[in-house]
Each structure stands twice: as structure tokens, then as C-alpha cells.
N, C-alpha and C. Protein backbone atom coordinates (compact mmCIF):
# COMPACT_ATOMS: atom_id res chain seq x y z
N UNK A 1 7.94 -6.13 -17.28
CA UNK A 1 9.08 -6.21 -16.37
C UNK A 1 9.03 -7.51 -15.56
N UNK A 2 7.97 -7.62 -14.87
CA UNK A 2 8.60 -8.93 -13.91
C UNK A 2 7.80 -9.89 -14.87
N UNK A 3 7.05 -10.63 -15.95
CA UNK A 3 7.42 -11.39 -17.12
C UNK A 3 8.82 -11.76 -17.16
N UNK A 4 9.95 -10.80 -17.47
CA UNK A 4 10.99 -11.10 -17.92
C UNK A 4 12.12 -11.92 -16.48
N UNK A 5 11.45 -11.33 -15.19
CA UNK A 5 11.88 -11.51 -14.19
C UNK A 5 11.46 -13.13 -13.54
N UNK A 6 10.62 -13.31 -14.15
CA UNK A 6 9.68 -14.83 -13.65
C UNK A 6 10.65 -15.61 -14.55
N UNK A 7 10.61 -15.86 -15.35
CA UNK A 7 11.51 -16.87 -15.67
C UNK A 7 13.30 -17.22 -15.35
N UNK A 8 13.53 -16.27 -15.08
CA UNK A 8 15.07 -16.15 -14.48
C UNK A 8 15.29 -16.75 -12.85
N UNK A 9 14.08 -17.03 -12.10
CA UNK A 9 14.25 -17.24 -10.56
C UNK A 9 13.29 -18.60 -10.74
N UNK A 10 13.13 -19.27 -9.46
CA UNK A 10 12.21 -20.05 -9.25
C UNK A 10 11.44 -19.58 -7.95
N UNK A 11 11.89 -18.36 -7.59
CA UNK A 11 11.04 -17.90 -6.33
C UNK A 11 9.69 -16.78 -6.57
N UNK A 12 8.93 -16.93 -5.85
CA UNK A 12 7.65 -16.94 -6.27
C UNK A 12 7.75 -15.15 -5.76
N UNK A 13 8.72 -14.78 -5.06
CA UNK A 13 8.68 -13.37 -4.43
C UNK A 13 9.41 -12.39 -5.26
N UNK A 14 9.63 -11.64 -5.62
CA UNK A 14 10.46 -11.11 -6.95
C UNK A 14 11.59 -10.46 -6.19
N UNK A 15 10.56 -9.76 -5.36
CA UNK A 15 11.32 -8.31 -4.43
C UNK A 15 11.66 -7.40 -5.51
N UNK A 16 11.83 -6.38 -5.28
CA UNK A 16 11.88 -5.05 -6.03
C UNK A 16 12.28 -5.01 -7.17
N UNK A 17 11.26 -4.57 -7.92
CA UNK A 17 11.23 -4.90 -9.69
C UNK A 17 10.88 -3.63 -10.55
N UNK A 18 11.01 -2.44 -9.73
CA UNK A 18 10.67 -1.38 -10.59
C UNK A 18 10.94 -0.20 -9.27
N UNK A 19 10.80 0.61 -9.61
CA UNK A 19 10.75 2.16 -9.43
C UNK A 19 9.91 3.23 -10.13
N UNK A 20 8.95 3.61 -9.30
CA UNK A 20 8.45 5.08 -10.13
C UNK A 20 8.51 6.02 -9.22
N UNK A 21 9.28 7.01 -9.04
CA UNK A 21 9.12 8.41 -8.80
C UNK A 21 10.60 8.09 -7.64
N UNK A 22 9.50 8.42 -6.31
CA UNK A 22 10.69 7.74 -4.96
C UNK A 22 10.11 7.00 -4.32
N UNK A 23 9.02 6.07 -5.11
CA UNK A 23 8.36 5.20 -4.69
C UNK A 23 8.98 3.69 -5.37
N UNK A 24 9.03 2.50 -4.71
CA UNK A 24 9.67 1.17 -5.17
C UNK A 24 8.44 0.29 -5.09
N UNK A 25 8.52 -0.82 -6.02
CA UNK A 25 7.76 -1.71 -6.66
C UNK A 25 8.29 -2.96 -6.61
N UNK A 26 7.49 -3.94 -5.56
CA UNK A 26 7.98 -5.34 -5.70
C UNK A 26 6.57 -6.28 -5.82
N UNK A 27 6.95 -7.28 -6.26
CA UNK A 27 6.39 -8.18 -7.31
C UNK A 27 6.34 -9.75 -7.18
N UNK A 28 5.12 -10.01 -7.07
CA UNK A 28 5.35 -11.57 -6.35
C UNK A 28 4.35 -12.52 -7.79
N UNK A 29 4.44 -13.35 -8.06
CA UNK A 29 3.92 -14.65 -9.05
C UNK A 29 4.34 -15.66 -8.38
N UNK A 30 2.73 -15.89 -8.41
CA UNK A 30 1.90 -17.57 -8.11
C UNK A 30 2.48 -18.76 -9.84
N UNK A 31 2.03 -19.44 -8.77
CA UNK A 31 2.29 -20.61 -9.86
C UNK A 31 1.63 -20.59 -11.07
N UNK A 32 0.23 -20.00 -10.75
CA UNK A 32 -0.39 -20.15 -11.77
C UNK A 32 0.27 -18.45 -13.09
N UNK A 33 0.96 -18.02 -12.70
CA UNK A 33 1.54 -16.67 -12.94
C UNK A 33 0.49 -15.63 -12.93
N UNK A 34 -0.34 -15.43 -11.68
CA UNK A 34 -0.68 -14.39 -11.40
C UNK A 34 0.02 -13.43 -10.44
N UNK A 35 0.11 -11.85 -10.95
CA UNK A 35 1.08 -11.16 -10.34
C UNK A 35 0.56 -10.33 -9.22
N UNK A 36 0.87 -10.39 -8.42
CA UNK A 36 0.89 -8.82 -7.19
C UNK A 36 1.73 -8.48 -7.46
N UNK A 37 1.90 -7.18 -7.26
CA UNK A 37 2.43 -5.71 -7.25
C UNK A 37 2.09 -4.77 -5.99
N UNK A 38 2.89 -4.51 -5.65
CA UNK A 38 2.93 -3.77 -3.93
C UNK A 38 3.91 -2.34 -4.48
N UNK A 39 3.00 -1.17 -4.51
CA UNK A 39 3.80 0.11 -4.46
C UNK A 39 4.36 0.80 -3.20
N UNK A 40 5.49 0.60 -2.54
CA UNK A 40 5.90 1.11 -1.21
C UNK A 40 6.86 2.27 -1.59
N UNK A 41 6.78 2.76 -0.26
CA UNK A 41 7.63 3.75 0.31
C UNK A 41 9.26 3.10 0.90
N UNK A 42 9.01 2.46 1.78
CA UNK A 42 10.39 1.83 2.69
C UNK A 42 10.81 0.56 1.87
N UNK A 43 11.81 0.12 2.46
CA UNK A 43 12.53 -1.00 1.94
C UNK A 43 12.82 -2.07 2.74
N UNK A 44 11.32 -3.09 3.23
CA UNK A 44 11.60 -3.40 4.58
C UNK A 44 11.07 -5.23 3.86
N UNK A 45 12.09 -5.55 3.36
CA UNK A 45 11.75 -6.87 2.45
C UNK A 45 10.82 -8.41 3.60
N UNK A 46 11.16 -8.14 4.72
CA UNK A 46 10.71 -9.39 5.76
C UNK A 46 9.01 -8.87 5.46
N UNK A 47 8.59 -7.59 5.61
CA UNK A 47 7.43 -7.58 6.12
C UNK A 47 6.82 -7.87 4.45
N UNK A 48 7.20 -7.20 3.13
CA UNK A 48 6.76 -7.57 2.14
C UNK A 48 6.07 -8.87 1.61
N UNK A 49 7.78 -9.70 1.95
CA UNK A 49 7.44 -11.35 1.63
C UNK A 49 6.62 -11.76 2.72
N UNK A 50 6.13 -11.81 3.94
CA UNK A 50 5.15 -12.22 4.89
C UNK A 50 3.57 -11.69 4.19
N UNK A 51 4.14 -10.29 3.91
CA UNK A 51 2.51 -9.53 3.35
C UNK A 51 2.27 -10.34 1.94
N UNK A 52 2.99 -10.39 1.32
CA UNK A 52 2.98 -11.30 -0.15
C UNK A 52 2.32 -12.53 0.11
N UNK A 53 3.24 -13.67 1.04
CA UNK A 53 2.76 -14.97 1.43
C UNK A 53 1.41 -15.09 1.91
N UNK A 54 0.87 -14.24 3.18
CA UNK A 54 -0.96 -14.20 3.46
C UNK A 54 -1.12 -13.67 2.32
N UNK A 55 -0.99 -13.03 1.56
CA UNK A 55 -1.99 -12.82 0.00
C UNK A 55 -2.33 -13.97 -0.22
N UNK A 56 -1.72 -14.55 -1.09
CA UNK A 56 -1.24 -16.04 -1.83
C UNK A 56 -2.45 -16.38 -1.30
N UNK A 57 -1.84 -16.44 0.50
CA UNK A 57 -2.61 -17.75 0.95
C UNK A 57 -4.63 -17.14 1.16
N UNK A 58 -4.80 -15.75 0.98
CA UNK A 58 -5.74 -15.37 0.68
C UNK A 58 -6.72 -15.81 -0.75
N UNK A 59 -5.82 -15.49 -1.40
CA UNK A 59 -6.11 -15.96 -3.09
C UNK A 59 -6.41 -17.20 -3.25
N UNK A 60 -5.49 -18.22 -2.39
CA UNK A 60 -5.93 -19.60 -2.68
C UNK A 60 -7.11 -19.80 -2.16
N UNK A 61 -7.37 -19.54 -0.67
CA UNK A 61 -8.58 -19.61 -0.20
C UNK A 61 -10.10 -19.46 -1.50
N UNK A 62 -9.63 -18.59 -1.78
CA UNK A 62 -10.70 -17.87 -3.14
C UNK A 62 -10.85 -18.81 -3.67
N UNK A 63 -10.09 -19.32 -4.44
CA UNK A 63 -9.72 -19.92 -5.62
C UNK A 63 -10.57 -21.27 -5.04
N UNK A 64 -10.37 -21.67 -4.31
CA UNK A 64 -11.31 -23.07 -3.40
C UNK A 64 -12.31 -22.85 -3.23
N UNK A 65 -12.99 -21.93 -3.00
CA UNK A 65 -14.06 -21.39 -2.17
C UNK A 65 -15.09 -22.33 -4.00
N UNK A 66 -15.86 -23.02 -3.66
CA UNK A 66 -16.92 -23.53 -4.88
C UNK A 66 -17.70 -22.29 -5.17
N UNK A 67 -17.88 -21.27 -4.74
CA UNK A 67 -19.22 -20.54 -5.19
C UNK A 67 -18.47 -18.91 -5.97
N UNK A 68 -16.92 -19.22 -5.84
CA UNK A 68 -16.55 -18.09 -6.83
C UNK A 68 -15.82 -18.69 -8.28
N UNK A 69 -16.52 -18.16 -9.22
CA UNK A 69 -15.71 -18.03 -10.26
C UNK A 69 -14.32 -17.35 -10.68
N UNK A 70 -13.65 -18.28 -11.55
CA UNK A 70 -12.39 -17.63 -11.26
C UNK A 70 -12.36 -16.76 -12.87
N UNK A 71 -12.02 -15.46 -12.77
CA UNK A 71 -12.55 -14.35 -13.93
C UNK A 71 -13.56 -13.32 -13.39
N UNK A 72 -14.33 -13.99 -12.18
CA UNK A 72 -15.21 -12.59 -11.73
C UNK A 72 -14.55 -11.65 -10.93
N UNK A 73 -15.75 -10.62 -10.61
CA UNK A 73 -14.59 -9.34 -9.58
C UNK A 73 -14.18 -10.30 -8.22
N UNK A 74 -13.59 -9.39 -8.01
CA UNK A 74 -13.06 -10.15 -6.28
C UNK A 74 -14.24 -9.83 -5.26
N UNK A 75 -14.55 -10.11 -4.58
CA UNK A 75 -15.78 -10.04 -3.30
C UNK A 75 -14.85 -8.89 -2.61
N UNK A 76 -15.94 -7.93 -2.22
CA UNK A 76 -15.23 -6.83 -1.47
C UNK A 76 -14.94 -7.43 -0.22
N UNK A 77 -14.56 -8.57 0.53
CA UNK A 77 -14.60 -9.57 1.36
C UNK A 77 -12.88 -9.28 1.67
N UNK A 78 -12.41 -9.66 0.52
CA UNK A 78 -11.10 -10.18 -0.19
C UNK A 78 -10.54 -8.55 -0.06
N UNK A 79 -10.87 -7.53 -0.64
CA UNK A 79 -10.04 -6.33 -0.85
C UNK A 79 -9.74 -5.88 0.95
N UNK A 80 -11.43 -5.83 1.76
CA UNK A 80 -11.47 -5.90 3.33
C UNK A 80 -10.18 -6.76 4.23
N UNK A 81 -9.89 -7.83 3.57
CA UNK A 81 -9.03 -8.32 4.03
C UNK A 81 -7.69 -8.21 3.46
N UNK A 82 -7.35 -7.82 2.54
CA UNK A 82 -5.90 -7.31 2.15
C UNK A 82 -5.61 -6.18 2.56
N UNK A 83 -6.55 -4.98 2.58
CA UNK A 83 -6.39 -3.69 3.37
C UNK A 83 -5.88 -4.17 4.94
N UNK A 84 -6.54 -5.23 5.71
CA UNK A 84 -6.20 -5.46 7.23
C UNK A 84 -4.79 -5.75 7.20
N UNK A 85 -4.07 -6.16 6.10
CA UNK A 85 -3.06 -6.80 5.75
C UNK A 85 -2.16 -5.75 5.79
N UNK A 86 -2.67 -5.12 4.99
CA UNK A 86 -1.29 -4.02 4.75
C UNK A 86 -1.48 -3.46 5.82
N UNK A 87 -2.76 -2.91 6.36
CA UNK A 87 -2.36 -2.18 8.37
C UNK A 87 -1.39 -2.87 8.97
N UNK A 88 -1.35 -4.12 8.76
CA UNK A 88 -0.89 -5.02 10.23
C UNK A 88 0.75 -5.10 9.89
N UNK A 89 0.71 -4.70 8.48
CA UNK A 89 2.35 -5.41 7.89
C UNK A 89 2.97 -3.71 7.88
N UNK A 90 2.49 -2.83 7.37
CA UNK A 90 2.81 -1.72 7.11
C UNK A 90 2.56 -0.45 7.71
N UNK A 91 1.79 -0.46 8.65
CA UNK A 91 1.41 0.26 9.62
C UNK A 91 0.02 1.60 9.09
């Protein structure tokens, strides 16, 4: 699904790209086309794309950092700090 959706935009945020149940699915790709996927409840697009954008800018951090490989697991560092993320964005 958002494959087919990445090439049709040039924006890196998809916003809502699926549905399962009565739950909604939006969808963000990096340049390099790696995807997040955010399963929510509400439909509150400001706090998404803000929560999306500190990802990114989480990921890049990573991605710089010299002492991680890119293909290994993520440092439970990284998950610690996306969880603070979604508290602060999503309550």
C-alpha cells in the first residue's frame, strides 16, 4: 500500500494509508524509503506529522551515530525514546 503511495507524492508524510478494524494507519517514508507506520485511534494529523518528523529526526541521529550498524537491531535506547514520543504527542 504505501509503495504504491510513495511514488504519487513528493511528501515524505503519507497521512492515512490504510484502515484495519476502527483503527487508522498513517505512513511516513524517508528518503532513503524507509517506512513508519503509526496504528491510531483519533484523527489528529498536526500531532502525527510532528510525531513522524522527531522520528526521522531520531533515525537520522542513528544512522550518524559511527558505532551503529545500519541492518542491526535498534538499541533499546531508540525504542525508550519513541515510546517518550508517542506519550508526549498522544497522550
Amino acid at each position: 500500500m504505501i509503495d504504491e503511495l510513495v511514488w504519487g507524492t513528493q511528501a515524505m508524510h503519507l497521512k492515512q494509508v490504510d484502515r484495519f478494524n476502527d483503527y487508522l494507519v498513517s505512513g511516513f517514508v524517508t528518503a532513503g524509503h524507509v517506512r513508519f507506520m503509526l496504528l491510531h485511534e483519533a484523527k489528529n494529523e498536526d500531532s502525527i506529522k510532528s510525531f513522524f518528523n522527531d522520528v526521522y529526526e531520531l533515525y537520522i541521529r542513528l544512522l550518524m551515530n559511527p558505532f551503529f550498524t545500519v541492518g542491526s537491531k535498534m538499541p533499546n535506547s531508540f525504542d525508550q525514546r519513541i515510546r517518550q514520543l508517542a506519550k508526549r504527542y498522544f497522550g
